[in-house]
N, C-alpha and C. Protein backbone atom coordinates (compact mmCIF):
# COMPACT_ATOMS: atom_id res chain seq x y z
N UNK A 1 4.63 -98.50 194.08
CA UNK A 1 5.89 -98.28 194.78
C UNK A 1 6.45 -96.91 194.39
N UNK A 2 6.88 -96.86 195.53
CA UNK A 2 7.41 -94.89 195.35
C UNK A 2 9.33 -95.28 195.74
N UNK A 3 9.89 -94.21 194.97
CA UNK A 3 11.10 -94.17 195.81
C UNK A 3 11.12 -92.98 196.47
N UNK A 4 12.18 -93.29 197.39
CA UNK A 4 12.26 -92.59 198.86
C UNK A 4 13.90 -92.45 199.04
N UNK A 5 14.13 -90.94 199.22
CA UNK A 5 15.54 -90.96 199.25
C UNK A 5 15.85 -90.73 201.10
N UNK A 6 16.23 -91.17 201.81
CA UNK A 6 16.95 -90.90 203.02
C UNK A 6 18.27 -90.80 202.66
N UNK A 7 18.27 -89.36 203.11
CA UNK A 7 19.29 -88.49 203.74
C UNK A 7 20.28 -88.36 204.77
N UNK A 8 21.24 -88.24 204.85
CA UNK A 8 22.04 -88.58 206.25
C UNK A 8 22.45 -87.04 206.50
N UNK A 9 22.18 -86.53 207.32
CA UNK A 9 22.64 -85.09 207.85
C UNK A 9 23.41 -84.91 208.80
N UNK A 10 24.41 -84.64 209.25
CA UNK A 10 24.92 -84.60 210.35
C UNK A 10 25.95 -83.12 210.80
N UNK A 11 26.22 -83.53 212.22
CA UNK A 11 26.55 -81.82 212.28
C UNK A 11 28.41 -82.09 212.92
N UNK A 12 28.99 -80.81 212.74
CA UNK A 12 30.96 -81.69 213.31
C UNK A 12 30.82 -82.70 214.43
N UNK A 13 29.47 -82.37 215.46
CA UNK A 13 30.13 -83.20 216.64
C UNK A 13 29.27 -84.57 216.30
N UNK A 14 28.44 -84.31 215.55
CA UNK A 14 28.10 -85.76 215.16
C UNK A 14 28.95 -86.81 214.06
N UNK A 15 29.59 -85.80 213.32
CA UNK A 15 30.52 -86.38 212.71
C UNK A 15 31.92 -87.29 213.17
N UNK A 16 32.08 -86.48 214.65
CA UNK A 16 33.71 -86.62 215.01
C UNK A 16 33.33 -87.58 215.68
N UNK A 17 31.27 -87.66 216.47
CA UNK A 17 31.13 -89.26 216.79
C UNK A 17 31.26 -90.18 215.82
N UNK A 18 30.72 -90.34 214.72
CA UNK A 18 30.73 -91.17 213.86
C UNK A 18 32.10 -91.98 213.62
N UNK A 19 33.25 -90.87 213.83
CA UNK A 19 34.34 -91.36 213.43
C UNK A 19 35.23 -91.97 214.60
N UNK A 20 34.84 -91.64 215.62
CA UNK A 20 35.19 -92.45 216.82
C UNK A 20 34.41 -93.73 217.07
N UNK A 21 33.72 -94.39 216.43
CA UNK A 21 33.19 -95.77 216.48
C UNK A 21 32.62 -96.05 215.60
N UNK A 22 33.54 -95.70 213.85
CA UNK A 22 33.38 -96.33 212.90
C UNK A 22 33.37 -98.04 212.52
N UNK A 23 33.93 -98.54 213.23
CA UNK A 23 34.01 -99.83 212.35
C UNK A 23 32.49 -100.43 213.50
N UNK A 24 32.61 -99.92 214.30
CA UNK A 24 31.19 -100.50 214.86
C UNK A 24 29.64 -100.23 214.10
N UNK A 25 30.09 -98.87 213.72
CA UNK A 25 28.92 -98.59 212.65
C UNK A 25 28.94 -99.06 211.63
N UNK A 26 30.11 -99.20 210.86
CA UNK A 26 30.06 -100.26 209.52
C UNK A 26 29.47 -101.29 209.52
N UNK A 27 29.83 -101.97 210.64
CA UNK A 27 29.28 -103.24 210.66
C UNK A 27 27.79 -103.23 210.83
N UNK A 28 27.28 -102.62 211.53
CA UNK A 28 25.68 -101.69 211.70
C UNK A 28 25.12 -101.65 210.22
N UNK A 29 25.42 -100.42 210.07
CA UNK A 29 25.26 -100.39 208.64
C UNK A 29 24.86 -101.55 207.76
N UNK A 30 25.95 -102.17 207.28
CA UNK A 30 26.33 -103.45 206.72
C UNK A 30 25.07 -104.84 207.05
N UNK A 31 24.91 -104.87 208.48
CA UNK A 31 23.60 -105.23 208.26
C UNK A 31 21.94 -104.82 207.89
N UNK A 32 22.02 -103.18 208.20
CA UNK A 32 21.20 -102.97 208.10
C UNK A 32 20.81 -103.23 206.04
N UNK A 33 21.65 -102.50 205.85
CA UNK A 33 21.56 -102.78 204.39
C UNK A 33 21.11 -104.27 204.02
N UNK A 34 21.80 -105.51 204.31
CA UNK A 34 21.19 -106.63 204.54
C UNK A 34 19.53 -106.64 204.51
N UNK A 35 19.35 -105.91 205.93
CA UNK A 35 17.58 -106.28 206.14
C UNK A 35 17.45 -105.68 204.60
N UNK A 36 17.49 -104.48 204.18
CA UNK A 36 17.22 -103.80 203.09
C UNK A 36 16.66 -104.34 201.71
N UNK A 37 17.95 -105.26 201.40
CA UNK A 37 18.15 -105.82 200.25
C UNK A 37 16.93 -107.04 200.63
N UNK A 38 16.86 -107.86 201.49
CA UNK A 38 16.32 -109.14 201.86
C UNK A 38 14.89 -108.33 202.02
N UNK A 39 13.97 -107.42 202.44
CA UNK A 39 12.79 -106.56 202.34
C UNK A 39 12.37 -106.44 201.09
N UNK A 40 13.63 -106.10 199.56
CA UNK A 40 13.54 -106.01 198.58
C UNK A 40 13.22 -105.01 198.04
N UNK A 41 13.51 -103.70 199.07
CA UNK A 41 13.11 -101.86 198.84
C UNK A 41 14.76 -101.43 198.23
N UNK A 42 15.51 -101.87 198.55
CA UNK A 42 17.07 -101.91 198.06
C UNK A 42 17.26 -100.76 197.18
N UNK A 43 17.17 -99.73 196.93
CA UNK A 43 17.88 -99.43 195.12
C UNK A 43 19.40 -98.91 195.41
N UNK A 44 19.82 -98.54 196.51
CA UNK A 44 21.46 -97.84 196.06
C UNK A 44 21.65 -96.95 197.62
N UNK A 45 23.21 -96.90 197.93
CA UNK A 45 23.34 -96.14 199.35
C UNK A 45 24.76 -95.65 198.71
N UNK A 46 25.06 -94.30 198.99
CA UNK A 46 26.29 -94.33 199.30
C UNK A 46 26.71 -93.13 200.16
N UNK A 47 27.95 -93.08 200.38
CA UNK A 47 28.56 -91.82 201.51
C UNK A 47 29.11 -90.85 200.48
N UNK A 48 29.78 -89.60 201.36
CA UNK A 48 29.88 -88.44 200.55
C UNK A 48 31.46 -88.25 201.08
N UNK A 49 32.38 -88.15 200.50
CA UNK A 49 33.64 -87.56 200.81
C UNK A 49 33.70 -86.49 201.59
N UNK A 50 34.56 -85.80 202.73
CA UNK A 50 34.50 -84.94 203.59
C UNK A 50 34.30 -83.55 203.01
N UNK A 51 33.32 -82.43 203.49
CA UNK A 51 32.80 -81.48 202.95
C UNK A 51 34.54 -80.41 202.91
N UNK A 52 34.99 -80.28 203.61
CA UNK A 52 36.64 -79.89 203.15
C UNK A 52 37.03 -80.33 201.76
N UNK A 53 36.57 -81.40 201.16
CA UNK A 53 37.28 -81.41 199.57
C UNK A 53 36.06 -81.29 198.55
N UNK A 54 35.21 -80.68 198.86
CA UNK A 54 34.09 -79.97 197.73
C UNK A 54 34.30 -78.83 197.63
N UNK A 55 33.33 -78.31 196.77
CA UNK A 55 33.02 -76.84 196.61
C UNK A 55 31.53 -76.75 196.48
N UNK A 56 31.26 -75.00 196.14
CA UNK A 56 29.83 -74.97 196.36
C UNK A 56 30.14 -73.77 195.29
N UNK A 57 28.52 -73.93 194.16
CA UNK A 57 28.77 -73.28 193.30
C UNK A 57 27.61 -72.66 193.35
N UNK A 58 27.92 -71.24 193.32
CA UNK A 58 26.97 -70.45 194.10
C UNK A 58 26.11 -69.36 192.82
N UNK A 59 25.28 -69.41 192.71
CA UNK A 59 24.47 -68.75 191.60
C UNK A 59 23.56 -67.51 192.41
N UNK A 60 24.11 -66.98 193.52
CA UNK A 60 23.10 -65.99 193.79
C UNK A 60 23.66 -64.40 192.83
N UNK A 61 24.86 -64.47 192.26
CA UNK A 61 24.94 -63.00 191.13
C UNK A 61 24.81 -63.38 189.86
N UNK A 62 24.98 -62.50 189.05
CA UNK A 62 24.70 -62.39 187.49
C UNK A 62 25.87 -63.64 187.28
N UNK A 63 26.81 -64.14 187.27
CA UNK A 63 27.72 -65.12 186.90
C UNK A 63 28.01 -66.27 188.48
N UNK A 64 27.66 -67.78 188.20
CA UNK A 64 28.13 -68.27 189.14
C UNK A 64 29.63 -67.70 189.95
N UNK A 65 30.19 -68.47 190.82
CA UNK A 65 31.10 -68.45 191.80
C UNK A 65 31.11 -69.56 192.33
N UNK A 66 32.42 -70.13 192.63
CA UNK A 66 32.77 -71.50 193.08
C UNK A 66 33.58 -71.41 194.38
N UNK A 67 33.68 -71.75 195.44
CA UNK A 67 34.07 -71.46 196.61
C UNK A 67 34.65 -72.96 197.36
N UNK A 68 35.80 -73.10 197.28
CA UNK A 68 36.37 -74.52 198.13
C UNK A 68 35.39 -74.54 199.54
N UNK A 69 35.30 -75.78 199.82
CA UNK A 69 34.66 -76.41 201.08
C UNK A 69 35.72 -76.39 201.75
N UNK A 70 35.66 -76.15 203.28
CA UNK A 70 34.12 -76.65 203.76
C UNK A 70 33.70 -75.23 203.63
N UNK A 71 32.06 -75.37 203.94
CA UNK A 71 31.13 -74.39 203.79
C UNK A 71 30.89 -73.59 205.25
N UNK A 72 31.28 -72.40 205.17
CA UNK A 72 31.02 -71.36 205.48
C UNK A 72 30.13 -71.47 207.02
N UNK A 73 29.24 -71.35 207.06
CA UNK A 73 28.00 -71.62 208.14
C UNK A 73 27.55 -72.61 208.11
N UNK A 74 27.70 -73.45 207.70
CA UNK A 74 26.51 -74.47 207.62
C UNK A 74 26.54 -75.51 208.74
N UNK A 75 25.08 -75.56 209.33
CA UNK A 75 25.40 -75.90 210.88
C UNK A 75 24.82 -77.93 210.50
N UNK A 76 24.41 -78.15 209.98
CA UNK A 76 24.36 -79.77 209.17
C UNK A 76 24.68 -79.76 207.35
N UNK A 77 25.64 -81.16 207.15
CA UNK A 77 25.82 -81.18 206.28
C UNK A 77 25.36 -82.68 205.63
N UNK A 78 24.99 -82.48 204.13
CA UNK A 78 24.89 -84.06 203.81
C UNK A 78 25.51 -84.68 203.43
N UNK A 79 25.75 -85.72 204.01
CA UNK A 79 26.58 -86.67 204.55
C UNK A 79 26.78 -88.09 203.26
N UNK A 80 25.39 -88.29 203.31
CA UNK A 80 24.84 -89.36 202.32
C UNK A 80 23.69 -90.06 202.16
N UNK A 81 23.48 -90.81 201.42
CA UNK A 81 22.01 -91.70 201.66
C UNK A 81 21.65 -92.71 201.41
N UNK A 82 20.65 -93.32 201.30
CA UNK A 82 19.75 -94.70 201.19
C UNK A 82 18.80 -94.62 200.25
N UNK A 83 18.79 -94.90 199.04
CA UNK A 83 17.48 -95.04 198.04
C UNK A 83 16.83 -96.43 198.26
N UNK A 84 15.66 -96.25 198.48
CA UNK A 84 14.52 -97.16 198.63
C UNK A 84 13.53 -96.97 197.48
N UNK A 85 13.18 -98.41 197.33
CA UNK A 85 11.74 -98.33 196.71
C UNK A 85 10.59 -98.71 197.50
N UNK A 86 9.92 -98.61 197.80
CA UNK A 86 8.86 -98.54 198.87
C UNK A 86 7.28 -98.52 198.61
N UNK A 87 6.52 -98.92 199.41
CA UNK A 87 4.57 -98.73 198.97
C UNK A 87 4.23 -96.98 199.39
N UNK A 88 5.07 -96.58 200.65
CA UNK A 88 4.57 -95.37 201.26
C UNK A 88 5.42 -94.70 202.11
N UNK A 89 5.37 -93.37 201.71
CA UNK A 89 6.20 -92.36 203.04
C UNK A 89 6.35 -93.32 204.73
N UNK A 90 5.50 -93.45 205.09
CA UNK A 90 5.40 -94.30 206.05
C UNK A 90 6.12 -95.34 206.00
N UNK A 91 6.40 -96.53 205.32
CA UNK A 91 7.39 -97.31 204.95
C UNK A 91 8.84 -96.81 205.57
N UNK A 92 8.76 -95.88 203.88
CA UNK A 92 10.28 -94.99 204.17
C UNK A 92 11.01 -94.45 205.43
N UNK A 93 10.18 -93.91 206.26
CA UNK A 93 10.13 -93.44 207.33
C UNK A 93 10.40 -94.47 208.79
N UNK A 94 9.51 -95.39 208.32
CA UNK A 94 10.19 -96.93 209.25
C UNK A 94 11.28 -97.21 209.24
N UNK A 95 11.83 -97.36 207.81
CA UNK A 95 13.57 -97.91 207.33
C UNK A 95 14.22 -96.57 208.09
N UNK A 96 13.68 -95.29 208.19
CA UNK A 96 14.81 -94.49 208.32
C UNK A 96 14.98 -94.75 210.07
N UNK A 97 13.74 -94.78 210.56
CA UNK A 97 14.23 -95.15 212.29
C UNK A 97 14.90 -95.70 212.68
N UNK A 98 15.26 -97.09 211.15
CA UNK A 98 16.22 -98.29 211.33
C UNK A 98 17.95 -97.76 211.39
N UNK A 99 17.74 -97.06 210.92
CA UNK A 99 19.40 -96.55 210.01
C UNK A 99 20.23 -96.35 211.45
N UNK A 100 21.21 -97.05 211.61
CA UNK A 100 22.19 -97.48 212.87
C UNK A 100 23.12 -95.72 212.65
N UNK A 101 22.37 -94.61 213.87
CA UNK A 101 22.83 -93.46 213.51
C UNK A 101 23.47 -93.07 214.67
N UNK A 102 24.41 -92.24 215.02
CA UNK A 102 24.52 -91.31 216.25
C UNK A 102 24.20 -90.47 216.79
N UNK A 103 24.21 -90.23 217.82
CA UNK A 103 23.47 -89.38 218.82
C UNK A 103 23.99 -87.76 217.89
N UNK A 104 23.09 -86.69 217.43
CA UNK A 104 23.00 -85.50 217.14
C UNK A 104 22.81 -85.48 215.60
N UNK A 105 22.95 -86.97 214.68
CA UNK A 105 22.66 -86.57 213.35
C UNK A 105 20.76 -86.81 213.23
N UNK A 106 20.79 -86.77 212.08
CA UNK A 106 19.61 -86.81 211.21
C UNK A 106 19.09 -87.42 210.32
N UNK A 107 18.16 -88.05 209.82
CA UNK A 107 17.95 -88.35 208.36
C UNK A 107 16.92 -87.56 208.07
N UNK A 108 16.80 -86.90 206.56
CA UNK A 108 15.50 -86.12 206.17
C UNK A 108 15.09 -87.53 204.96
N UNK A 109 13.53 -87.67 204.95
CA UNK A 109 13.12 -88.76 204.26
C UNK A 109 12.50 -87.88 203.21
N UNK A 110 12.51 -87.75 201.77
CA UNK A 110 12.25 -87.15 200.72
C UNK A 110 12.05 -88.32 199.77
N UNK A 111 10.67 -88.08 199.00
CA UNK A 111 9.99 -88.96 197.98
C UNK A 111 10.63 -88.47 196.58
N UNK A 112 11.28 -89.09 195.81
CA UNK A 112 12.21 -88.78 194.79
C UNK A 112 11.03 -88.73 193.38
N UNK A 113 10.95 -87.16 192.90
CA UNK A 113 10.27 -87.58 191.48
C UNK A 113 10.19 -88.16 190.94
N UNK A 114 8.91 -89.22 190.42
CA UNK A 114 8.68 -89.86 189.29
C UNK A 114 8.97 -89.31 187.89
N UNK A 115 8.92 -89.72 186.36
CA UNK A 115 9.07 -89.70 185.57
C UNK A 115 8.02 -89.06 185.30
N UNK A 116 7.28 -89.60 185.48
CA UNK A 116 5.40 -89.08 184.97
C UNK A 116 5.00 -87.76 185.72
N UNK A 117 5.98 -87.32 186.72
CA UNK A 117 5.45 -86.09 187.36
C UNK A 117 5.68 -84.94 186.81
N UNK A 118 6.88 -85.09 185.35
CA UNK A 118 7.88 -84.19 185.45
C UNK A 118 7.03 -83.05 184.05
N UNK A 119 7.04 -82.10 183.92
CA UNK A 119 6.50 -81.50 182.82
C UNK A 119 6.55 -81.63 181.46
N UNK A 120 5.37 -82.20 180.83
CA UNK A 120 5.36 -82.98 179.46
C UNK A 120 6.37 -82.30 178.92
N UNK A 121 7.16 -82.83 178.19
CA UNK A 121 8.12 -82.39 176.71
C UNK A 121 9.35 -82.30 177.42
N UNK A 122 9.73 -82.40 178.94
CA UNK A 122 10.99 -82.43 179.19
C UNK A 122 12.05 -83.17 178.78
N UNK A 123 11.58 -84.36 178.60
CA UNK A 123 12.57 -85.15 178.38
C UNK A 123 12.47 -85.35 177.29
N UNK A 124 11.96 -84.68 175.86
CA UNK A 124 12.28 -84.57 174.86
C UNK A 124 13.33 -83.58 174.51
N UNK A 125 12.76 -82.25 175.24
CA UNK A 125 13.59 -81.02 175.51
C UNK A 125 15.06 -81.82 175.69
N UNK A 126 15.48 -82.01 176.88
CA UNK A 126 16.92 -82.49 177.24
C UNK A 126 17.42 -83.24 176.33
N UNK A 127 16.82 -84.36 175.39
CA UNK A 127 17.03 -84.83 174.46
C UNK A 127 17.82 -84.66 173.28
N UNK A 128 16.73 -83.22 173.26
CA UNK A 128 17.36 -82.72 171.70
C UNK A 128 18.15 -81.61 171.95
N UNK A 129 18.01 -80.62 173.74
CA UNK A 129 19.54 -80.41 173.46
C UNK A 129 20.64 -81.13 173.81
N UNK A 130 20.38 -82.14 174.42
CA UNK A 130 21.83 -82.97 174.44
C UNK A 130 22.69 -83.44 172.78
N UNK A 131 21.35 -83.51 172.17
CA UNK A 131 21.92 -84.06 170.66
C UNK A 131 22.59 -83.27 169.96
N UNK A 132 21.91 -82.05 170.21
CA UNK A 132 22.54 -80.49 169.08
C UNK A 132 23.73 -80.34 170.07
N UNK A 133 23.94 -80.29 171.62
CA UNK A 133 25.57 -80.02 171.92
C UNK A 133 26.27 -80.85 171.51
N UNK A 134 26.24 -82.50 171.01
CA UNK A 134 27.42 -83.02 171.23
C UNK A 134 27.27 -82.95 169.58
N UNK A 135 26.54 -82.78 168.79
CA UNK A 135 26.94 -82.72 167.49
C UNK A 135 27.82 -81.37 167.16
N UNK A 136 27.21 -79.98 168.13
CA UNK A 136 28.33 -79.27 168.29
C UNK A 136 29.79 -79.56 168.75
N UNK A 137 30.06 -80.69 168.86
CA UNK A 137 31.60 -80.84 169.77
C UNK A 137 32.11 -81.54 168.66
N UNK A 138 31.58 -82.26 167.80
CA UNK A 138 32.22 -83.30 166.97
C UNK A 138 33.38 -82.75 165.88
């Protein structure tokens, strides 16, 4: 079993649909999650607060920069998602056809790193500097 993150992308006019026949989609939703959990691929969904009350912290100069939302150009934004555990991309990709969506959004289906993929000693690394900062704070 692999996990599988689906993505919710959507763009303003898909948004301003969304919000004109919200409680119909909740309820959508709400079952779909159902099939989800009852399939037993389930791991976690949630939504994203409106891109107007974020920021974006931008590392393209010598010192970050933090910039209030909403963002600038950006012609889709993410919205939120669906973690699955799953046998195969293909799977994942089924559930995402399922996802009760509106006309102009998106889902992007992305296979979420394993543990075992990640470069030996990392998570010793993070380890021991997490240990030496907070013994620095004490």
């Amino acid at each position: 079993m692999s996990k599988y993150m689906l993505i919710m992308r959507g763009t303003d006019e898909s948004n301003a649909a969304l919000m004109d026949g919200f409680e119909e989609l909740a309820a959508s939703t709400y079952q779909y999650i159902e099939a989800l959990v009852k399939a037993g691929v389930f791991v976690e969904a949630a939504g994203l607060d409106d891109a107007g009350q974020g920021v974006v912290v931008d590392f393209s100069g010598e010192t970050p920069v933090v910039t209030d939302g909403p963002y600038g150009e950006t012609k889709e934004l993410f919205g939120g998602y669906f973690l699955l555990d799953v046998a195969s991309k293909q799977e994942a990709v089924e559930w995402a056809k399922r996802i009760p969506a509106v006309t102009g959004s998106k889902i992007e289906v992305r296979r979420v790193v394993g543990d075992d993929e990640m470069p030996q000693g990392i998570e010793r690394a993070v380890e021991e500097r997490a240990g030496s900062e907070s013994a620095g704070r004490s």
